[in-house]
N, C-alpha and C. Protein backbone atom coordinates (compact mmCIF):
# COMPACT_ATOMS: atom_id res chain seq x y z
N UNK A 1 -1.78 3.90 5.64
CA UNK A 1 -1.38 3.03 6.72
C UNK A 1 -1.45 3.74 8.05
N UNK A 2 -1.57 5.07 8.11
CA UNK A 2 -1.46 5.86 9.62
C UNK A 2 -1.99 5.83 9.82
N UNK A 3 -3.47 5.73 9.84
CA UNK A 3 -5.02 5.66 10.50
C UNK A 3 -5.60 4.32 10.85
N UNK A 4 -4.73 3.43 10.26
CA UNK A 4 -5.09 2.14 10.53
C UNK A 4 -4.77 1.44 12.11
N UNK A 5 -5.55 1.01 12.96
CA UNK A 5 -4.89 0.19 13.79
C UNK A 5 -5.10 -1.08 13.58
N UNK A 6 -4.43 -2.08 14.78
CA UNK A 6 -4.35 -3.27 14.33
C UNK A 6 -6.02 -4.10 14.19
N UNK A 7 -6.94 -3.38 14.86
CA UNK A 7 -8.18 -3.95 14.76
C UNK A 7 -8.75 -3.94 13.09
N UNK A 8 -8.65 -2.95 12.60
CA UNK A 8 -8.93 -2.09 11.69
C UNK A 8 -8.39 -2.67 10.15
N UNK A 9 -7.18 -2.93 10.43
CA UNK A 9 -6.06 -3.95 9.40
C UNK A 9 -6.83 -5.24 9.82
N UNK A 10 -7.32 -6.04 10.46
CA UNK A 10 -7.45 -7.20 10.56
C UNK A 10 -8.81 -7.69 10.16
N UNK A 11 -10.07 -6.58 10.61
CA UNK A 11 -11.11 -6.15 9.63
C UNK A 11 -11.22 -5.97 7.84
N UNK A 12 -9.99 -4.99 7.52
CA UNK A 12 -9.65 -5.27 6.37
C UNK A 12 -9.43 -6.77 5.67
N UNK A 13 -8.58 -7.44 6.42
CA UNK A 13 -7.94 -8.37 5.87
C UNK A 13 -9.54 -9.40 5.83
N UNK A 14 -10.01 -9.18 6.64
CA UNK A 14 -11.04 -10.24 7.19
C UNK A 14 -12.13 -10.30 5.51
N UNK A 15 -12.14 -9.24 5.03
CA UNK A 15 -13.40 -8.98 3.83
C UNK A 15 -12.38 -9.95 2.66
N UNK A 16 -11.27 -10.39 2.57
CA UNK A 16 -10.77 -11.13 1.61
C UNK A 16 -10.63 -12.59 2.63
N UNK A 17 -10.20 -12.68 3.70
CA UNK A 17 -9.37 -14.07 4.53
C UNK A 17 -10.24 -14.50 5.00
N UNK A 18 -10.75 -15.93 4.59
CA UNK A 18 -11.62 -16.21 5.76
C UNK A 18 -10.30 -17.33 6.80
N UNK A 19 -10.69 -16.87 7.93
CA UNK A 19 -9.84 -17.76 9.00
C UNK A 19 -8.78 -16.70 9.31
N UNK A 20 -7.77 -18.10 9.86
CA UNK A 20 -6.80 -17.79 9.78
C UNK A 20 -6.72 -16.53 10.75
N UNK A 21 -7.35 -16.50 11.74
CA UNK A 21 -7.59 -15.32 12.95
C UNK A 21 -6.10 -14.79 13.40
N UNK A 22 -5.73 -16.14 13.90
CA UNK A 22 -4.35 -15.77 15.00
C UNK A 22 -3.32 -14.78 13.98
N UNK A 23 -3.10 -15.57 12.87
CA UNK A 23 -2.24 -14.82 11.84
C UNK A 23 -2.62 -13.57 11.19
N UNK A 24 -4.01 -12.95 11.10
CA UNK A 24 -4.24 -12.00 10.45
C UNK A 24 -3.90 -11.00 11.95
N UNK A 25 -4.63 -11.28 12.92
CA UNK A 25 -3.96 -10.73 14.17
C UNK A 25 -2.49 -10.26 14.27
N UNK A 26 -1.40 -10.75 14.52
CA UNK A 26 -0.10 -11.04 14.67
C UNK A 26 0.27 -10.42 13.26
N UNK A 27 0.17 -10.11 12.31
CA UNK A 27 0.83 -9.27 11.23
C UNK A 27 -0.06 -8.10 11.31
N UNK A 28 -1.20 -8.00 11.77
CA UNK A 28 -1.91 -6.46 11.72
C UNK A 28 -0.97 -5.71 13.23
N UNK A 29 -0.85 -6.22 14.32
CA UNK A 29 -0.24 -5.82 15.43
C UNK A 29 1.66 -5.55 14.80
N UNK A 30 1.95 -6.76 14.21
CA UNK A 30 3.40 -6.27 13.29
C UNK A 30 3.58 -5.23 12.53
N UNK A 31 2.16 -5.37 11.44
CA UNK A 31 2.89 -3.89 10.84
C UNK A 31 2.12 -2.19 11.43
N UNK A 32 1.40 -2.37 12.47
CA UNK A 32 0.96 -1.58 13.04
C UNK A 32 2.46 -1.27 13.95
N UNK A 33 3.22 -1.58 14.45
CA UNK A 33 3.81 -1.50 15.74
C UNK A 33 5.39 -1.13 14.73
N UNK A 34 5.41 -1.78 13.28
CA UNK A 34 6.52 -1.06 12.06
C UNK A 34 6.59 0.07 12.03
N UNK A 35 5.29 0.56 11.99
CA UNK A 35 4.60 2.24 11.31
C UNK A 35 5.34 3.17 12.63
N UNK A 36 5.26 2.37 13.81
CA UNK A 36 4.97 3.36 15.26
C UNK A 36 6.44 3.14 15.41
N UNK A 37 7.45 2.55 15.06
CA UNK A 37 8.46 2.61 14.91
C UNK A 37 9.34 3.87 14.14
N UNK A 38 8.48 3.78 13.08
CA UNK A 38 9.12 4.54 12.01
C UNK A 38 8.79 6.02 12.53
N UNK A 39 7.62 6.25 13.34
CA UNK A 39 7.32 7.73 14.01
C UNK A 39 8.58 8.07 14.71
N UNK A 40 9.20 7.39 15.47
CA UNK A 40 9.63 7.60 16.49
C UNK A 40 11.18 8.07 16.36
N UNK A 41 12.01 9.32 17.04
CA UNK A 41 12.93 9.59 16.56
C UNK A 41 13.89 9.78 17.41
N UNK A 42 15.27 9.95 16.98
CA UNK A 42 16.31 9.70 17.70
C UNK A 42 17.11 8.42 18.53
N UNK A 43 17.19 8.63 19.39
CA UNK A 43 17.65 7.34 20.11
C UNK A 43 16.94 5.99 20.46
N UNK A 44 15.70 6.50 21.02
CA UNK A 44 15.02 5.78 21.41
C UNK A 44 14.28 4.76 20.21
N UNK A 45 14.90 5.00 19.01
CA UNK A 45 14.47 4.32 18.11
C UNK A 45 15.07 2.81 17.83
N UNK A 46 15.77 2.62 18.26
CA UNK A 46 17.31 1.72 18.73
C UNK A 46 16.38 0.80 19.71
N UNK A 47 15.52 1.06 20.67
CA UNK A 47 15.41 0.38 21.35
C UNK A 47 14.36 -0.56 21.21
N UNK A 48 13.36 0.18 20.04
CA UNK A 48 11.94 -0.52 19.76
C UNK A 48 12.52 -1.41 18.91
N UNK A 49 12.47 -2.33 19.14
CA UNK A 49 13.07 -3.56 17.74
C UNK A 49 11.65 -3.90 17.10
N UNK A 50 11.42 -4.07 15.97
CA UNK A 50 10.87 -4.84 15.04
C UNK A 50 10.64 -6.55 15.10
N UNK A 51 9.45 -6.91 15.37
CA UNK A 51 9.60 -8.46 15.12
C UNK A 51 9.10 -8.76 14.04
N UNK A 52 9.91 -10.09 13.37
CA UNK A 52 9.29 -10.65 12.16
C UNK A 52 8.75 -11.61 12.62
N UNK A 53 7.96 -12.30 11.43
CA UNK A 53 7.11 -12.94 11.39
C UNK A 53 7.09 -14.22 9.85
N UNK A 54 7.59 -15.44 10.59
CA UNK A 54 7.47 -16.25 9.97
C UNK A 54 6.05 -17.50 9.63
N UNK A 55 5.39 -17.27 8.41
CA UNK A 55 3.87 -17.64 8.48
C UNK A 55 4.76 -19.84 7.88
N UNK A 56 4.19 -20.54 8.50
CA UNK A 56 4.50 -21.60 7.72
C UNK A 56 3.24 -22.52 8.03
N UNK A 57 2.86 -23.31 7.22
CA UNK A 57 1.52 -24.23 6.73
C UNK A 57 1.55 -25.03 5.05
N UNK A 58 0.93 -25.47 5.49
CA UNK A 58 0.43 -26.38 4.32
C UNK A 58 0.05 -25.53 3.17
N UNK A 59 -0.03 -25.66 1.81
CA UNK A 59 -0.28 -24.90 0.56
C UNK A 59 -1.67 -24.79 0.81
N UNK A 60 -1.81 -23.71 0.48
CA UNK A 60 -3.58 -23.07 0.28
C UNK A 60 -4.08 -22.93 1.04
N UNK A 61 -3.70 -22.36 2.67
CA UNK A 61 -4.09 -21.89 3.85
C UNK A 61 -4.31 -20.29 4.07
N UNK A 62 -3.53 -19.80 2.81
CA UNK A 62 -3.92 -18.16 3.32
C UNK A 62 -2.25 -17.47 3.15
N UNK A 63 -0.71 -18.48 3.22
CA UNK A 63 -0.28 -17.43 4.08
C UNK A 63 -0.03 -16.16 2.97
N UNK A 64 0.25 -16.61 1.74
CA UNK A 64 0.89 -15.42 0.55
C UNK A 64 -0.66 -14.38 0.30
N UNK A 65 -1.69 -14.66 0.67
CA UNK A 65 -2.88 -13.98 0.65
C UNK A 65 -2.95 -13.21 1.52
N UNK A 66 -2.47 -13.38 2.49
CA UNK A 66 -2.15 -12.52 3.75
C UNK A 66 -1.35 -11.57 3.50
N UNK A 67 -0.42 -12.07 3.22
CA UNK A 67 0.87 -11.09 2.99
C UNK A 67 0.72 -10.18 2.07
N UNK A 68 0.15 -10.82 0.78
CA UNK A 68 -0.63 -9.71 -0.26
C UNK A 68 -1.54 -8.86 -0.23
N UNK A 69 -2.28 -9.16 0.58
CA UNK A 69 -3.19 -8.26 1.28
C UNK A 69 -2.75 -6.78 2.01
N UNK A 70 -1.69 -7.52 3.31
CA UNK A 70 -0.65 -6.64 4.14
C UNK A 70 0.12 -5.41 3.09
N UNK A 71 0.69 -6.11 2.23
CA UNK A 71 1.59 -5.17 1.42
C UNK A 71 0.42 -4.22 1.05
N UNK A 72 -0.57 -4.80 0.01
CA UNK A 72 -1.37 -3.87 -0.68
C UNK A 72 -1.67 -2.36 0.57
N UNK A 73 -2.61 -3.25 2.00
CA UNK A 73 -2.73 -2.00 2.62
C UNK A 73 -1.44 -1.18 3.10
N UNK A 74 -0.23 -1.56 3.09
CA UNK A 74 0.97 -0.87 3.64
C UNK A 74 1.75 0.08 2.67
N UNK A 75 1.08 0.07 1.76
CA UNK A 75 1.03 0.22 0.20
C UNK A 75 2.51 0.03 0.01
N UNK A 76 3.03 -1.21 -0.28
CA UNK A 76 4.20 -1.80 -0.09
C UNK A 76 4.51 -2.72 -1.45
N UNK A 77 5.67 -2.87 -2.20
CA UNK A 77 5.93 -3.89 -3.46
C UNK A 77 5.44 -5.41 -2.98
N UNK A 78 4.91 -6.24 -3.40
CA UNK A 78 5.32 -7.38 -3.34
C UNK A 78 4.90 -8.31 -4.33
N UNK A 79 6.28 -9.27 -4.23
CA UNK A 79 6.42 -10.11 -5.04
C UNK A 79 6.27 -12.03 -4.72
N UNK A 80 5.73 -13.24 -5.40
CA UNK A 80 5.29 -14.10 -4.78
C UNK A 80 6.75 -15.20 -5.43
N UNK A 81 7.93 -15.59 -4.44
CA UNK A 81 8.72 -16.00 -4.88
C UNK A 81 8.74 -17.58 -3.73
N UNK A 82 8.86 -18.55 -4.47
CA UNK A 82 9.01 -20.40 -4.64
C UNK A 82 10.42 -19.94 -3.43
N UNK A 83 10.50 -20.11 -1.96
CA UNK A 83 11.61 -20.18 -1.58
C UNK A 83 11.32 -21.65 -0.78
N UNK A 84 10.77 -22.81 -1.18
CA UNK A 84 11.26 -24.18 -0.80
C UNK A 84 12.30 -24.77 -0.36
N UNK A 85 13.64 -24.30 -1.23
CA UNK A 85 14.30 -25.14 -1.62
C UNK A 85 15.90 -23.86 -0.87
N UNK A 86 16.39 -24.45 0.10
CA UNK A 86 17.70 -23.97 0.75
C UNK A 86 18.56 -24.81 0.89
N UNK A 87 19.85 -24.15 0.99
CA UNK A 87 21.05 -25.26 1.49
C UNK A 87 21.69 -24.37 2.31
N UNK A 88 22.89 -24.46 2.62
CA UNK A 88 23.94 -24.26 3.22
C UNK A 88 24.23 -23.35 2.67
N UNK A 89 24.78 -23.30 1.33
CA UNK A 89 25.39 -22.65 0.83
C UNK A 89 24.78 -21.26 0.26
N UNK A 90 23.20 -21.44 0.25
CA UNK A 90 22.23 -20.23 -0.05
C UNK A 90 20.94 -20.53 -0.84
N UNK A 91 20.71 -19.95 -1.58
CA UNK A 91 19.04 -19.91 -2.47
C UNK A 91 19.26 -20.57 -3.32
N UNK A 92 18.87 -21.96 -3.34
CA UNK A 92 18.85 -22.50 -4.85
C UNK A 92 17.68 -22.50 -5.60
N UNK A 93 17.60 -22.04 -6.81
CA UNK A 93 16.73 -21.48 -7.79
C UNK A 93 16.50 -20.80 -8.37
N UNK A 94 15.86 -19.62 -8.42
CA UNK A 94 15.78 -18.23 -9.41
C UNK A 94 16.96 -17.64 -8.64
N UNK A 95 17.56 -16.48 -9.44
CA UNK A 95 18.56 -16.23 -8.97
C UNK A 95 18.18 -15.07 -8.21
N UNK A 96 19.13 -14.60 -6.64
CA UNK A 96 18.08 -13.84 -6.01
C UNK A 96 18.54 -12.40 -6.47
N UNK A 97 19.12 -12.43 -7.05
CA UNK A 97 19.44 -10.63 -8.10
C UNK A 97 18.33 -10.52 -9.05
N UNK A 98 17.92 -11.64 -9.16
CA UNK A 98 16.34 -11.19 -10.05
C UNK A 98 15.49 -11.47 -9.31
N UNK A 99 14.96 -11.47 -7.93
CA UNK A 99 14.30 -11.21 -7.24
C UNK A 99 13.88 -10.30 -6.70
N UNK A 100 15.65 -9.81 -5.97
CA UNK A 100 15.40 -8.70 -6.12
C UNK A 100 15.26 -7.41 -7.11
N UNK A 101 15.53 -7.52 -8.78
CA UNK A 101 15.25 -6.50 -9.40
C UNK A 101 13.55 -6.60 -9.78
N UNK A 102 13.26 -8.13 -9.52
CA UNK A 102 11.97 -7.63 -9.85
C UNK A 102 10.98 -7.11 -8.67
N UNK A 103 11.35 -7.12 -7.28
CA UNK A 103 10.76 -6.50 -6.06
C UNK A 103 10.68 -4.73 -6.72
N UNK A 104 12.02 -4.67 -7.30
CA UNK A 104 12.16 -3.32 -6.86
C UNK A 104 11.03 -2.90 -8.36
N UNK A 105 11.47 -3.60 -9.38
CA UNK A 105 10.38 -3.09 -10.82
C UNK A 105 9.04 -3.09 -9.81
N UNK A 106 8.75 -4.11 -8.91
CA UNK A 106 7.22 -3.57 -8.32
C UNK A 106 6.69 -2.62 -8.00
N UNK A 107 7.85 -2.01 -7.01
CA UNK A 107 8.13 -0.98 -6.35
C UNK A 107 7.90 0.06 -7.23
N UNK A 108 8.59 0.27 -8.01
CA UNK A 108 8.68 1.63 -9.07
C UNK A 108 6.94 1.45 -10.07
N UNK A 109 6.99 0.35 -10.81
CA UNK A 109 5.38 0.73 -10.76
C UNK A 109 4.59 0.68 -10.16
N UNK A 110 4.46 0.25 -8.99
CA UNK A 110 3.74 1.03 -7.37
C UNK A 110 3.41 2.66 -7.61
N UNK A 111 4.74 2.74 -7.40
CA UNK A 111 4.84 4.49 -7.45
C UNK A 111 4.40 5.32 -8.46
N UNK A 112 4.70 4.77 -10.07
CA UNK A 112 4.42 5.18 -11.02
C UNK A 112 2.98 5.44 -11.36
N UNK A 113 2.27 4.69 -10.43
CA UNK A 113 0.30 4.26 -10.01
C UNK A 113 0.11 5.48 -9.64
N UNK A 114 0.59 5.23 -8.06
CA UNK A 114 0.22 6.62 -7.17
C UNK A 114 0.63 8.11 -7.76
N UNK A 115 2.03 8.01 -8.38
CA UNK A 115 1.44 9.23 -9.45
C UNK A 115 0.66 9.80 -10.04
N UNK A 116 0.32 8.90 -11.06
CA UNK A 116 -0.66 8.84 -12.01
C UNK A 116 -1.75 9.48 -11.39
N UNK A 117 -2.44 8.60 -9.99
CA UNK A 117 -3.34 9.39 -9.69
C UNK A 117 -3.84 10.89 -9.02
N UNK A 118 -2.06 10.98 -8.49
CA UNK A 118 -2.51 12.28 -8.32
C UNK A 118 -2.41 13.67 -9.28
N UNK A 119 -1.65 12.90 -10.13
CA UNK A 119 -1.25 14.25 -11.49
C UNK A 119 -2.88 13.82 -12.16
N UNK A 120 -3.40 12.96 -12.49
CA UNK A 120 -4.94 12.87 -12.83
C UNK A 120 -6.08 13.63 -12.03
N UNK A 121 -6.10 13.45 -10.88
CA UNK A 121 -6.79 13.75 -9.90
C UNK A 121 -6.52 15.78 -9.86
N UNK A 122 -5.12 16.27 -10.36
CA UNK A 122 -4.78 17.71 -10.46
C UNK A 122 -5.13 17.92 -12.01
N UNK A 123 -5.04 17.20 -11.99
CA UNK A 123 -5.37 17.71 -13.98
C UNK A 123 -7.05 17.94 -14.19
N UNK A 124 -7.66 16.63 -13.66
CA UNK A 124 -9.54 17.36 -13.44
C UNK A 124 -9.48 18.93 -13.09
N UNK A 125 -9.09 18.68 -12.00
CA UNK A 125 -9.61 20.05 -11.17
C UNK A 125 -8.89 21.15 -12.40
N UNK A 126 -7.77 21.29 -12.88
CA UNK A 126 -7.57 21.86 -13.51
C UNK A 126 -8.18 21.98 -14.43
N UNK A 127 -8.49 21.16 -15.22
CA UNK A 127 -9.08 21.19 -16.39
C UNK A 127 -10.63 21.80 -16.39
N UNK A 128 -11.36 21.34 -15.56
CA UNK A 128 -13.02 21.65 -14.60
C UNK A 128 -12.72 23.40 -14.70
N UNK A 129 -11.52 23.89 -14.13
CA UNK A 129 -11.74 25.34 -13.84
C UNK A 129 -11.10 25.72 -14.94
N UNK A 130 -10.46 25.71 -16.09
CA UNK A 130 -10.49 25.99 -17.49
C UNK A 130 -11.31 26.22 -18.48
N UNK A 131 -12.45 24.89 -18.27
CA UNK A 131 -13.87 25.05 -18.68
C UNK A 131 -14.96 26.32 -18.47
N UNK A 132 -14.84 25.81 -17.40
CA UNK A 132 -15.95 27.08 -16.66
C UNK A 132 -14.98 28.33 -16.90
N UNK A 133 -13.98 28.54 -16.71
CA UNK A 133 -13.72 29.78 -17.23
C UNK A 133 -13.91 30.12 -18.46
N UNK A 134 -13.74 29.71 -19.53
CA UNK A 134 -14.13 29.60 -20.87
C UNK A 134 -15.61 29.91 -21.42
N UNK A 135 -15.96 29.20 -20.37
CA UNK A 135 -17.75 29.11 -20.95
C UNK A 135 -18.15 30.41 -20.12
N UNK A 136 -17.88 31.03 -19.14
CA UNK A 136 -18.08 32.25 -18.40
C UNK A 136 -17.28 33.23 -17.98
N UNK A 137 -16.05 33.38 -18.37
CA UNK A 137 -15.29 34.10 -18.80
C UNK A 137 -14.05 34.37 -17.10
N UNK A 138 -13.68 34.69 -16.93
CA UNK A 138 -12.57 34.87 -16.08
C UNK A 138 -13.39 36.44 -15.27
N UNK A 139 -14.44 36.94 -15.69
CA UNK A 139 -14.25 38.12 -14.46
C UNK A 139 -15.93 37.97 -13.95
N UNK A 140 -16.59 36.29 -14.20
CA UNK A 140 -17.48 36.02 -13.21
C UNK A 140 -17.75 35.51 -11.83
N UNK A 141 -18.62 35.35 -11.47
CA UNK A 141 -18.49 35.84 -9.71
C UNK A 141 -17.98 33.79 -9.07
N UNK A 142 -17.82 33.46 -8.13
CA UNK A 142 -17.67 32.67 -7.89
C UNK A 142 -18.58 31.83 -7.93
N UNK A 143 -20.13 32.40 -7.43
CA UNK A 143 -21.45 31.85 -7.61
C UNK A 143 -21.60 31.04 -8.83
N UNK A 144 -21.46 32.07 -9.74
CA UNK A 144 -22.03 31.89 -11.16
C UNK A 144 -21.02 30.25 -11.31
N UNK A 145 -19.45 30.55 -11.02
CA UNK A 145 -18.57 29.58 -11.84
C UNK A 145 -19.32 28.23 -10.94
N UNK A 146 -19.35 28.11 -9.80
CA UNK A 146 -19.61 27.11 -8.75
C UNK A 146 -20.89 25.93 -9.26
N UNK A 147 -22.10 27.38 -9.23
CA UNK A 147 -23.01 26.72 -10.70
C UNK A 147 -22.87 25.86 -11.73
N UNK A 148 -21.74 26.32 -12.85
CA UNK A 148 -21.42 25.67 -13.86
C UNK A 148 -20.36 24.41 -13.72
N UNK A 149 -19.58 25.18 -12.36
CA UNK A 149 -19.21 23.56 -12.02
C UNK A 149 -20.08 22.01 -11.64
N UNK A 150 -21.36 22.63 -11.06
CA UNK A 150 -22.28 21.76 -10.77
C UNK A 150 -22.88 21.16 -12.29
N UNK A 151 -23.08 21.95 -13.39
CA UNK A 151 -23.58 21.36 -14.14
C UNK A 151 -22.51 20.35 -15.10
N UNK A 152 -21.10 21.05 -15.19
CA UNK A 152 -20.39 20.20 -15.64
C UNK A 152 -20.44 18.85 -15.16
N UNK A 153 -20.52 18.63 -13.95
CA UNK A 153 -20.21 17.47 -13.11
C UNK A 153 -21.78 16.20 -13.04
C-alpha cells in the first residue's frame, strides 16, 4: 500500500471496475490519505481526521467490488455482510458478534497467507543452498555454487 498513490490505486481498480470513475477516485484518494495518516506522528496526528465514505446505489453497480478490491490492495480483511435492514434499536439480522468474529477469522487467515509466503519463499532459498552444497561440497568457490544454482533453477 506505500507506493501506491491515488492515481495508481484507481488504475488498479480500473483492470477489474469498469465505471464507476467518481467512486473508484474518492476511495483511492481515502485510503491513500488513511496510509499518510498513519505516517504521521505525535500531535499533529489529532488534527488530520479521516473521512469515510459511504458508497450507496442500486444492486450490481460495483459498490462491494470496489470495496473488495480496496481491501485486497490495502491488504486488509474483508467481509460481504446484508446490512439493509436497521432500526432504532440496532442491527437486525445476523448477529453483529458474528460479524465481527468472522471479520476478524478473515483477518487471521489473511495473515496466516502472508506467512506462508514468506516462510516458503525462506525455505527455497534455503533449501537451493543445501543442495548445491551437497552436490559441491561446502569448501567450493562461490562461482562454482552460483553455476549450480543456475542449473538447479
Amino acid at each position: 500500500m506505500t507506493t501506491f498513490t491515488p492515481r495508481e490505486i484507481v488504475s488498479e481498480l480500473d483492470r477489474f471496475i469498469v465505471g464507476q470513475n467518481t467512486a473508484k477516485r474518492a476511495v483511492a484518494i481515502a485510503l491513500r490519505n488513511r496510509w499518510r495518516r498513519q505516517q504521521i506522528k505525535g500531535s499533529l496526528k489529532e488534527e488530520v481526521l479521516p473521512k469515510n465514505i459511504l458508497m450507496i446505489g442500486p444492486t450490481g453497480v460495483g459498490k462491494t467490488e470496489i470495496a473488495r478490491r480496496l481491501a485486497k490492495l490495502a491488504d486488509a480483511p474483508f467481509i460481504k455482510v446484508e446490512a439493509t435492514k436497521f432500526t432504532e434499536v440496532g442491527y437486525v439480522g445476523r448477529d453483529v458478534e458474528q460479524i465481527i468474529r468472522d471479520l476478524l477469522e478473515v483477518s487471521i487467515n489473511n495473515n496466516k497467507e502472508s506467512l506462508k509466503k514468506e516462510v516458503k519463499a525462506r525455505a527455497e532459498v534455503s533449501a537451493e543452498k543445501r543442495v548445491v552444497e551437497a552436490l559441491v561440497g561446502s569448501t567450493a568457490s562461490t562461482k562454482t555454487k552460483e553455476k549450480f544454482k543456475k542449473m538447479l533453477r
